[in-house]
Protein backbone atom coordinates (compact mmCIF):
# COMPACT_ATOMS: atom_id res chain seq x y z
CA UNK A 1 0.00 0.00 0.00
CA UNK A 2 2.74 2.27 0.79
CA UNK A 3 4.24 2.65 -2.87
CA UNK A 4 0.56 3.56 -4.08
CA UNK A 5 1.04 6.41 -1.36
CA UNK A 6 4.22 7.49 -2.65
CA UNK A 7 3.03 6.98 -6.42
CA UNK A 8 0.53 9.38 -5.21
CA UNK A 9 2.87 12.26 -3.83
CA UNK A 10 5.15 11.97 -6.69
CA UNK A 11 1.98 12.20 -9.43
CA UNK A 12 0.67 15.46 -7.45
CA UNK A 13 4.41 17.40 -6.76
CA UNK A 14 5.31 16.41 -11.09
CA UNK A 15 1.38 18.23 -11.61
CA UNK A 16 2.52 21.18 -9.11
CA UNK A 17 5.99 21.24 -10.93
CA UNK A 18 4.11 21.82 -14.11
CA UNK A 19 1.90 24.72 -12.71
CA UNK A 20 4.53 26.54 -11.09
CA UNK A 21 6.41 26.37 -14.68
CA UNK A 22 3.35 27.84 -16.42
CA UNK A 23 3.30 30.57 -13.77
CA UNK A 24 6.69 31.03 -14.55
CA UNK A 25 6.26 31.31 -18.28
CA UNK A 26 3.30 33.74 -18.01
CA UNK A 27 5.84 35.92 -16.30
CA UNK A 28 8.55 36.33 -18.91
CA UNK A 29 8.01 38.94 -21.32
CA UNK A 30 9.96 37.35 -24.43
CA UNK A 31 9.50 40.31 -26.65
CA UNK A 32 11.69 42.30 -24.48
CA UNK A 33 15.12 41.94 -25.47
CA UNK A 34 18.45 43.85 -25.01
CA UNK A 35 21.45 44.68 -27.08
CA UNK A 36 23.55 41.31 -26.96
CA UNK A 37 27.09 41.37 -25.52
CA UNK A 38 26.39 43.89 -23.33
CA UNK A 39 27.60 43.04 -19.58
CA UNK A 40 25.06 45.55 -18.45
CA UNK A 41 22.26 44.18 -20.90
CA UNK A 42 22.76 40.69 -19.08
CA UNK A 43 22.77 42.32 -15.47
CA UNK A 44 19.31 43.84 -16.21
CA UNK A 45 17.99 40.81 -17.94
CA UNK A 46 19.49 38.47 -15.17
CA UNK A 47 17.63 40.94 -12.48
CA UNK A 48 14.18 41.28 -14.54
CA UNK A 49 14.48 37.36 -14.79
CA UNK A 50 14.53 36.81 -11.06
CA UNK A 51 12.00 40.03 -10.77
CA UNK A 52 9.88 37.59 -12.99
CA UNK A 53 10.42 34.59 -10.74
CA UNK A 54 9.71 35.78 -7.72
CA UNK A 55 6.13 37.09 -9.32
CA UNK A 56 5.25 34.21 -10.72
CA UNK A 57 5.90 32.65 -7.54
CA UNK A 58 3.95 35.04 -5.92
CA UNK A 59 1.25 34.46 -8.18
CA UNK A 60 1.46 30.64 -7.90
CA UNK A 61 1.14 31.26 -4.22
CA UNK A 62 -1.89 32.90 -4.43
CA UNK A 63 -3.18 30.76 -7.04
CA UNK A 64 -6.00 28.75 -5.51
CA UNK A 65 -5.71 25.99 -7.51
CA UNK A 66 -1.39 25.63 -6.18
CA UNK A 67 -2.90 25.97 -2.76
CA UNK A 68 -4.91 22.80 -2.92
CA UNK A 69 -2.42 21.46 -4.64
CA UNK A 70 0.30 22.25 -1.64
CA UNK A 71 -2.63 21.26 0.72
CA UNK A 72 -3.15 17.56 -0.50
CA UNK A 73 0.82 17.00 -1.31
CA UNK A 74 1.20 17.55 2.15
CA UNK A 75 -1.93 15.26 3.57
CA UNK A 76 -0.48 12.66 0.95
CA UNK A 77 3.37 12.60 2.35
CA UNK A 78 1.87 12.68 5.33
CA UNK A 79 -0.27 9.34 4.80
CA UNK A 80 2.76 7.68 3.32
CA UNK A 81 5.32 8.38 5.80
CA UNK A 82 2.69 7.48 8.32
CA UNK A 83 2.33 4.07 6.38
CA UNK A 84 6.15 4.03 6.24
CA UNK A 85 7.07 3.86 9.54
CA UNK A 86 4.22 1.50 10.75
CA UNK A 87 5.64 -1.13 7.83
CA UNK A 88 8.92 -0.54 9.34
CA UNK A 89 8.05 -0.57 12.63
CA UNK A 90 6.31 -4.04 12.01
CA UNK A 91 9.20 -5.02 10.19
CA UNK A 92 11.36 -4.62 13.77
CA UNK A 93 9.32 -5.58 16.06
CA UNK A 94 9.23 -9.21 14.13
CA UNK A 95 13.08 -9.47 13.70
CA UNK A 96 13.01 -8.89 17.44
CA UNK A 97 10.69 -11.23 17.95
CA UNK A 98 12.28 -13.62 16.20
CA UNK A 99 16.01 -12.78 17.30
CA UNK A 100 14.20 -13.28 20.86
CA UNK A 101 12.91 -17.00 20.05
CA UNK A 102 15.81 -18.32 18.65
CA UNK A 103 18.30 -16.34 21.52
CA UNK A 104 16.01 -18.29 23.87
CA UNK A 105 15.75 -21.48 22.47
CA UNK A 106 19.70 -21.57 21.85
CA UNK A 107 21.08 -20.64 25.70
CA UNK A 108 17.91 -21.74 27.90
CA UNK A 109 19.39 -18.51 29.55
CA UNK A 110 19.10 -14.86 28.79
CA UNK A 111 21.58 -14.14 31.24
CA UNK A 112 25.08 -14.32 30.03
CA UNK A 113 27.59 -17.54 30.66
CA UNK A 114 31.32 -17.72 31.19
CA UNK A 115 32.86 -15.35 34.05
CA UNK A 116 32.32 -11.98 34.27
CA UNK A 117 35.19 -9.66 32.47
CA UNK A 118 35.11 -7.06 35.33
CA UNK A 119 35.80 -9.92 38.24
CA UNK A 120 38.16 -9.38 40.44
CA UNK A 121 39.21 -6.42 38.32
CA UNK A 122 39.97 -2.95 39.13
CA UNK A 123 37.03 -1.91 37.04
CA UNK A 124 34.56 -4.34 38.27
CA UNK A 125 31.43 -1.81 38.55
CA UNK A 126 29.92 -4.29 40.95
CA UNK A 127 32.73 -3.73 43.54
CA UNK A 128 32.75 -0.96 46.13
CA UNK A 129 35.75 1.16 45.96
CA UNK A 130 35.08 4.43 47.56
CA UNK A 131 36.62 4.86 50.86
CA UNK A 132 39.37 1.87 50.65
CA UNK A 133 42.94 3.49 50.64
């Protein structure tokens, strides 16, 4: 179910990509053009293009249809990361499960065997220290 989810976000943010570029278009004024070569020709151009940008960005934001757009991308990821996590989460809690059987089945023992590294050793957390001189 989840990769209908993210089939779903990827459909809706391509549809948004497309109407933000159509804002964009309706921005830029193609008949205006400059005298080529000129460094301060391309400054202007370069400044009226990101002018133009930030309208049509602007616009898009204001655009009803981009809002519901935004609106349901956002329910959507939601939904799938939601859907994500629980697979995952499922996923885990199995392997634990499982890790937990065969652990069990294998020692009889969840406690460790063998001798403890720390006995008898000057790092032995289990040993009181504090006040011996």
């Amino acid at each position: 179910m989840s990769q209908d989810q993210w089939a779903d976000v990827k459909s809706k943010v391509e549809g948004l990509g497309l109407k933000l570029k159509l804002h964009l278009q309706q921005e830029v004024d193609e008949d205006d053009e400059r005298e080529p070569g000129s460094t301060r020709a391309a400054m202007e151009d370069l400044g009226e293009r990101l002018e133009d940008a930030f309208e049509a960005f602007g616009n898009a934001a204001r655009d009803p249809a981009v809002q519901a757009d935004i609106k349901e991308i956002g329910l959507l990821l939601r939904d799938a990361l939601n859907d994500t996590m629980s697979q995952a989460g499922e996923r885990m809690r199995a392997a634990a499960d499982s890790a937990g059987r065969s652990d069990a089945g294998s020692s009889g023992s969840p406690e460790p065997s063998g001798p403890s590294p720390f006995k008898d050793s000057p790092d032995d957390p289990t040993q009181d220290t504090v006040g011996e001189g």
